[in-house]
Protein backbone atom coordinates (compact mmCIF):
# COMPACT_ATOMS: atom_id res chain seq x y z
CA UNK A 1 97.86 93.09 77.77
CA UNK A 2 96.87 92.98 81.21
CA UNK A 3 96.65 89.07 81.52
CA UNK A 4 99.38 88.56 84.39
CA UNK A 5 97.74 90.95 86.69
CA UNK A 6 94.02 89.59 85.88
CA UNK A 7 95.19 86.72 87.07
CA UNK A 8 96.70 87.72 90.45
CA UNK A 9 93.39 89.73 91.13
CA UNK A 10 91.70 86.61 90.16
CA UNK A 11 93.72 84.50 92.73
CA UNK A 12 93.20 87.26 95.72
CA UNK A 13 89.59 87.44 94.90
CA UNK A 14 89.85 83.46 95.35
CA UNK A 15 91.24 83.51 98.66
CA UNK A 16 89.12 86.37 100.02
CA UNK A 17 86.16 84.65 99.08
CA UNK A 18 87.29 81.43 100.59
CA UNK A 19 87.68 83.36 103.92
CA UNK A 20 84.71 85.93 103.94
CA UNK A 21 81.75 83.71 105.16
CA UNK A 22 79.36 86.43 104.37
CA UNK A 23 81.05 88.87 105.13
CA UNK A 24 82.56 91.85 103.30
CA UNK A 25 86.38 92.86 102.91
CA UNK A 26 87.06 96.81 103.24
CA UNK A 27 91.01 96.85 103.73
CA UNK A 28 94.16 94.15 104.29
CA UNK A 29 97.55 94.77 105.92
CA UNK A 30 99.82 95.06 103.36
CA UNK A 31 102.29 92.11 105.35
CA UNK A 32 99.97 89.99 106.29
CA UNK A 33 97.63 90.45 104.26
CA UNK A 34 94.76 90.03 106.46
CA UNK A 35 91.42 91.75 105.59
CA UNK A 36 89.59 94.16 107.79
CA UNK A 37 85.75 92.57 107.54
CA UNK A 38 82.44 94.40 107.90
CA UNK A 39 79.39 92.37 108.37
CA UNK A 40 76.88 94.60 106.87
CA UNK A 41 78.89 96.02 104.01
CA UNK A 42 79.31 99.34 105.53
CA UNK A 43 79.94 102.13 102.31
CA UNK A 44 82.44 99.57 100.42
CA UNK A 45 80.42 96.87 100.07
CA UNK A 46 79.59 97.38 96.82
CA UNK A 47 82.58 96.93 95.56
CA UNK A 48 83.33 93.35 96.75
CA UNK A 49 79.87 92.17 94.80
CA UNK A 50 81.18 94.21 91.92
CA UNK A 51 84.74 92.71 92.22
CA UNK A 52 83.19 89.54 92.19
CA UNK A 53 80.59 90.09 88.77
CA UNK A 54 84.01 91.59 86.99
CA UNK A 55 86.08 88.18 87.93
CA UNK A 56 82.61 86.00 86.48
CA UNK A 57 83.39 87.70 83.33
CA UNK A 58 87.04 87.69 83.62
CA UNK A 59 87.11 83.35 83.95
CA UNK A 60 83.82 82.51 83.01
CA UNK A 61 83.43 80.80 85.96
CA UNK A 62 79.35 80.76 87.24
CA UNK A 63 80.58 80.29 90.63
CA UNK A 64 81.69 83.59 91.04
CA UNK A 65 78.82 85.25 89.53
CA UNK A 66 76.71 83.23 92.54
CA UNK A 67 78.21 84.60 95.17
CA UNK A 68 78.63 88.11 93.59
CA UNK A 69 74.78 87.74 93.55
CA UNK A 70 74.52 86.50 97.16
CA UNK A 71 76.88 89.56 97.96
CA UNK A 72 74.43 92.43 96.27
CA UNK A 73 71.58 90.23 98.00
CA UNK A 74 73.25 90.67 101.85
CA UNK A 75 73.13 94.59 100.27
CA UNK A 76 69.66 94.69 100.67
CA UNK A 77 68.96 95.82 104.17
CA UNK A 78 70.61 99.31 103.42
CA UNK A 79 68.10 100.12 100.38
CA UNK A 80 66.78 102.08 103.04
CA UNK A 81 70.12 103.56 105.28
CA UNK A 82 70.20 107.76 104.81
CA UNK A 83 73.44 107.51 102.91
CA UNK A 84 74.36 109.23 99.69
CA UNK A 85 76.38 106.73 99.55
CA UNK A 86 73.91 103.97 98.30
CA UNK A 87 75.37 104.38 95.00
CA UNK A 88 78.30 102.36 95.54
CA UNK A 89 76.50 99.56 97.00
CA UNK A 90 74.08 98.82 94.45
CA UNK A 91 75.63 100.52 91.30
CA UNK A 92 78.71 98.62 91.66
CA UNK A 93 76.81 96.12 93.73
CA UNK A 94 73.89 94.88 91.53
CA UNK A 95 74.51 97.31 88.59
CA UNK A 96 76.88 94.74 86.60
CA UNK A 97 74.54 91.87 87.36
CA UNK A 98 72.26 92.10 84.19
CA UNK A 99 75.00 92.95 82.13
CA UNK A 100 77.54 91.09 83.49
CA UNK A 101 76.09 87.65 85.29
CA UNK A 102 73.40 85.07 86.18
CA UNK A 103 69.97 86.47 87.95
CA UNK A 104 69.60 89.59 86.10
CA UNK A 105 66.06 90.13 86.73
CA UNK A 106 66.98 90.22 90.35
CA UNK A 107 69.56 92.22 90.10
CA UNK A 108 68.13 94.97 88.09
CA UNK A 109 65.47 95.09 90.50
CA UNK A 110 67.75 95.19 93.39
CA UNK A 111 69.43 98.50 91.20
CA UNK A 112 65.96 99.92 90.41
CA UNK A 113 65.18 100.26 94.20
CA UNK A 114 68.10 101.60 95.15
CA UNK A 115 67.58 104.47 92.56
CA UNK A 116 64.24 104.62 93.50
CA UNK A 117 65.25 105.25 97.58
CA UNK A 118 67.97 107.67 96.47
CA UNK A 119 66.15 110.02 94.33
CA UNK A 120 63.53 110.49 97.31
CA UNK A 121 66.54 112.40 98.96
CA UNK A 122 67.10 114.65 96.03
CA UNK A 123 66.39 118.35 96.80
CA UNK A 124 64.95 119.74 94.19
CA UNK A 125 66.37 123.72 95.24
CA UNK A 126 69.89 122.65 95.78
CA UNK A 127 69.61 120.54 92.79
CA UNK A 128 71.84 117.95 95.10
CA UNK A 129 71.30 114.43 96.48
CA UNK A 130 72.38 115.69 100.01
CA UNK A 131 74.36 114.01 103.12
CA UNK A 132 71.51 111.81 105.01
CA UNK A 133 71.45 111.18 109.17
CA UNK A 134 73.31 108.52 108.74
CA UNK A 135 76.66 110.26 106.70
CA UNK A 136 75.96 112.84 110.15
CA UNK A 137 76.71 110.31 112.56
CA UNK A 138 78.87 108.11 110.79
CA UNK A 139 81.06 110.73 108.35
CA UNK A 140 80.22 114.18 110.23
CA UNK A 141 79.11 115.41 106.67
CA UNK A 142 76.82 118.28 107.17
CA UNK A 143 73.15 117.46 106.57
CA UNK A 144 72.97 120.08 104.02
CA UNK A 145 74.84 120.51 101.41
CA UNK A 146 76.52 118.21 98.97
CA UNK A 147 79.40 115.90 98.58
CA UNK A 148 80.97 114.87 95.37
CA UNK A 149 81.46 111.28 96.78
CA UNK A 150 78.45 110.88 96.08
CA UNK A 151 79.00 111.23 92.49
CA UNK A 152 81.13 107.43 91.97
CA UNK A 153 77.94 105.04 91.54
CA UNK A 154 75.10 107.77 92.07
CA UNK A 155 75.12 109.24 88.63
CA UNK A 156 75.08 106.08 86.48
CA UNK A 157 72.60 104.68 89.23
CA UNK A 158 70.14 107.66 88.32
CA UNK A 159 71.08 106.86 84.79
CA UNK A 160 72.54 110.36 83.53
CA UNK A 161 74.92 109.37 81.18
CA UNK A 162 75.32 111.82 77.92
CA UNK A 163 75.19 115.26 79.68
CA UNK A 164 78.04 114.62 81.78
CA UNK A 165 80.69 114.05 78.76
CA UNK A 166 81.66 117.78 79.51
CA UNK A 167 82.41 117.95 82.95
CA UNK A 168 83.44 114.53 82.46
CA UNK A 169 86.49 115.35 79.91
CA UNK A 170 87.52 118.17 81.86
CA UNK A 171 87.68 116.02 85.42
CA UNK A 172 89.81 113.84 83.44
CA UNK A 173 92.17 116.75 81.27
CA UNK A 174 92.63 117.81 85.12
CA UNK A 175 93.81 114.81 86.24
CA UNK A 176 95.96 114.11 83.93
CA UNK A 177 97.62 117.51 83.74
CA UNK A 178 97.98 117.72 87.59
CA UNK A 179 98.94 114.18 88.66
CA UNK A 180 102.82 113.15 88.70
CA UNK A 181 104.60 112.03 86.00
CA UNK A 182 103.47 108.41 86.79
CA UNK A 183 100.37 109.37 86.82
CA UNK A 184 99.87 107.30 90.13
CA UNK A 185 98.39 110.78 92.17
CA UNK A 186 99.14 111.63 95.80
CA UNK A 187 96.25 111.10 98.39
CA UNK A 188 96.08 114.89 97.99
CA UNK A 189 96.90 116.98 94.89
CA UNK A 190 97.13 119.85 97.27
CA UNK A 191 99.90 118.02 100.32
CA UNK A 192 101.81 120.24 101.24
CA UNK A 193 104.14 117.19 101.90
CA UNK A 194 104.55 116.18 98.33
CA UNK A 195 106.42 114.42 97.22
CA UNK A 196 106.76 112.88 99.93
CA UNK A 197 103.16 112.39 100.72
CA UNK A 198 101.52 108.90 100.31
CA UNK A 199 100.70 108.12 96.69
CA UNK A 200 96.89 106.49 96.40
CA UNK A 201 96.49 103.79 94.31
CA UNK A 202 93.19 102.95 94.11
CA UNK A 203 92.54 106.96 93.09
CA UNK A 204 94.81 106.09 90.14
CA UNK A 205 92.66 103.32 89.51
CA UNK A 206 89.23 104.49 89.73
CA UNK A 207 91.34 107.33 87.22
CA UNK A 208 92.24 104.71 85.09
CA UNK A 209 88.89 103.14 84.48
CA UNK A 210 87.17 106.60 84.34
CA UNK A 211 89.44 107.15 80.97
CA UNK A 212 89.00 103.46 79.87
CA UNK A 213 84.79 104.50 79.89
CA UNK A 214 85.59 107.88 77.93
CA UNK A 215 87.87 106.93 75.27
CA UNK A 216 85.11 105.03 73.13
CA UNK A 217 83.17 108.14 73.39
CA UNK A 218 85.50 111.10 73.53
CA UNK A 219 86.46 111.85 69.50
CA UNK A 220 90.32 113.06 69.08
CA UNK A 221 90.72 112.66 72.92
CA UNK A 222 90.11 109.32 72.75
CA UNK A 223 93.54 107.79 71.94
CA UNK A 224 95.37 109.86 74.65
CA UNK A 225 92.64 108.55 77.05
CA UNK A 226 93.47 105.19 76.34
CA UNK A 227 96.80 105.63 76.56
CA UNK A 228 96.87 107.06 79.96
CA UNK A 229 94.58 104.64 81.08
CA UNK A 230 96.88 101.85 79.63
CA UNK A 231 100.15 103.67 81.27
CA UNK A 232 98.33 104.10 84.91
CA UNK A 233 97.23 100.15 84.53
CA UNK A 234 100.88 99.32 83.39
CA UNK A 235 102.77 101.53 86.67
CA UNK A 236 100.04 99.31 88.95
CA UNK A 237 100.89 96.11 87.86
CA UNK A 238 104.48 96.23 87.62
CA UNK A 239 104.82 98.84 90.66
CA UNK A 240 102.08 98.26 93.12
CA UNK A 241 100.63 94.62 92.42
CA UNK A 242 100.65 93.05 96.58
CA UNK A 243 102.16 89.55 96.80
CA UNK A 244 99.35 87.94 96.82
CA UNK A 245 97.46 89.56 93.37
CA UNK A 246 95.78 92.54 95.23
CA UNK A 247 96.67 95.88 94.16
CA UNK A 248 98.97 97.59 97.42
CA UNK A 249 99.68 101.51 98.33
CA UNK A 250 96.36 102.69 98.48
CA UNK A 251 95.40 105.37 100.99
CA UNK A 252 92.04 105.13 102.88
CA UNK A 253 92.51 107.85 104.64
CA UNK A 254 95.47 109.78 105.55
CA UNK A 255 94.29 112.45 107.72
CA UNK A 256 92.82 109.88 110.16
CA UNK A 257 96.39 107.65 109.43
CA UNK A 258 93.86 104.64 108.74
CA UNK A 259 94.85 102.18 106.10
CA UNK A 260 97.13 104.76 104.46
CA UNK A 261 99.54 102.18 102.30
CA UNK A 262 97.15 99.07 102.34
CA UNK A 263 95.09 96.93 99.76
CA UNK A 264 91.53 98.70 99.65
CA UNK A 265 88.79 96.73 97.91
CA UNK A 266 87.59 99.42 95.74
CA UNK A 267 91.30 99.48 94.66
CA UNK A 268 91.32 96.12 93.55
CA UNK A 269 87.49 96.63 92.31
CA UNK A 270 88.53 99.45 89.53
CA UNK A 271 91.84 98.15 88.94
CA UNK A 272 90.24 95.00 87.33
CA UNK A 273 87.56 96.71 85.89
CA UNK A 274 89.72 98.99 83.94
CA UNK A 275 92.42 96.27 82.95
CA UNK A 276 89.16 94.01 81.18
CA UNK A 277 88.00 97.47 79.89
CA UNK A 278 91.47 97.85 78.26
CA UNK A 279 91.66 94.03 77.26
CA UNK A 280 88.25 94.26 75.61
CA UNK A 281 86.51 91.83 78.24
CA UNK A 282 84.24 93.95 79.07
CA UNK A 283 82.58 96.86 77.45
CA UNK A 284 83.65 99.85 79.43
CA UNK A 285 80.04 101.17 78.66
CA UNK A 286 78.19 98.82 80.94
CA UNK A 287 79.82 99.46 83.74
């Protein structure tokens, strides 16, 4: 269904790699193209290993399974970093790897530690995994409290899967009863501005795959799951596919007027991971 826009991913995730010489890509100018790199991986990446596990699977190709290993591998330094955050690096990171790629005893180990170093942060009277030092300094996130970014890459890192159906459905009957008629959302459901306010892509994708991963598992809701998931897919690859395979008009942050129409890596990382969901590349459930 989705075999066009695989492919275009497939070909941006080729020239990224060609260019990134260890490093990671967070965001690219939507004329030029041109990434934004971080050396270290920063919070995003995560989702440049991951991208790179889902495209092994997508061509069968070894060498990208390699370097998605190498990727999760240059992760390793942060095992230790007081960020909530450490779910998206080694969920999406080093997660995939045994299901998905070459090395998987090293890469389940890499994903064991990191849930290991995150649940020493849990607070056991909150009930939360709270903001560490470092989502202080870097995020201004108050030091207590919680954060429901946290949630993307956290939860199945910790493994706690089938008592979050519930809240899971209803995120997603929210979503879909509250996001335009497109179903691509804004970068806020409450802007004033709308609709004129930037539309967020790689929201509608992380969306997308979120119903591709409950549709199996969700009954009578199940069809209309798909189906949205398959409609949101459809709207990004005719609508919002970047000349150059990426997916385009995501928002990275809006209030700070950052990257606020641009290709975001996690954009491209869930867009592909819900289009093999779709395809049936990939079971939806490993990921």
């Amino acid at each position: 269904m989705f075999e066009t826009a695989v492919a275009g991913l497939v070909r941006r995730v080729d020239g990224t790699l060609a260019e990134s010489e260890g490093r990671f890509p967070v965001y690219a100018d939507p004329e030029s193209g041109a990434w934004t790199w971080t050396d270290d991986g920063g919070w995003t990446g995560g989702f440049w290993a991951g991208l790179l596990w889902l495209t092994a699977t997508a061509t069968g190709d070894d060498r990208y399974a390699q370097a998605a290993a190498g990727a999760a591998g240059r992760l390793r330094p942060q095992l230790t970093t007081a960020t909530m955050l450490r779910g998206f690096l080694f969920w999406y990171g080093a997660g995939p790897g045994p299901a998905l790629g070459p090395g998987r005893d090293e890469q389940a180990g890499l994903a064991e530690a990191a849930a290991r170093e995150l649940s020493r942060t849990f607070d056991p009277v909150a009930g939360v995994l709270p903001p560490g030092a470092a989502d202080a300094d870097q995020y201004r996130w108050p030091s207590q409290g919680a954060c429901a970014d946290g949630m993307p890459g956290g939860v199945p890192l910790l493994a706690v899967t089938a008592e979050l159906a519930g809240p899971a459905t209803r995120v997603a009957d929210w979503y879909l009863d509250h996001a335009p008629d497109d179903l691509i959302c804004y970068w806020d459901f409450g802007d004033p501005a709308i609709p004129d306010a930037p539309r967020d892509t790689s929201a509608a994708a992380i969306a997308a795959a979120a119903l591709a991963k409950l549709a199996p598992v969700t009954g009578e809701a199940g069809p209309r799951y798909r189906a949205a998931a398959e409609r949101i897919l459809g709207t990004l690859a005719a609508v919002h596919a970047g000349p150059r395979g990426g997916l385009g008009d995501g928002c990275y942050s809006h209030r700070q007027h950052l990257a606020e129409r641009h290709e975001l890596i996690w954009g491209d990382y869930f867009a592909l991971e819900a289009m093999l969901a779709v395809d049936g590349l990939v079971d939806p459930g490993e990921l």
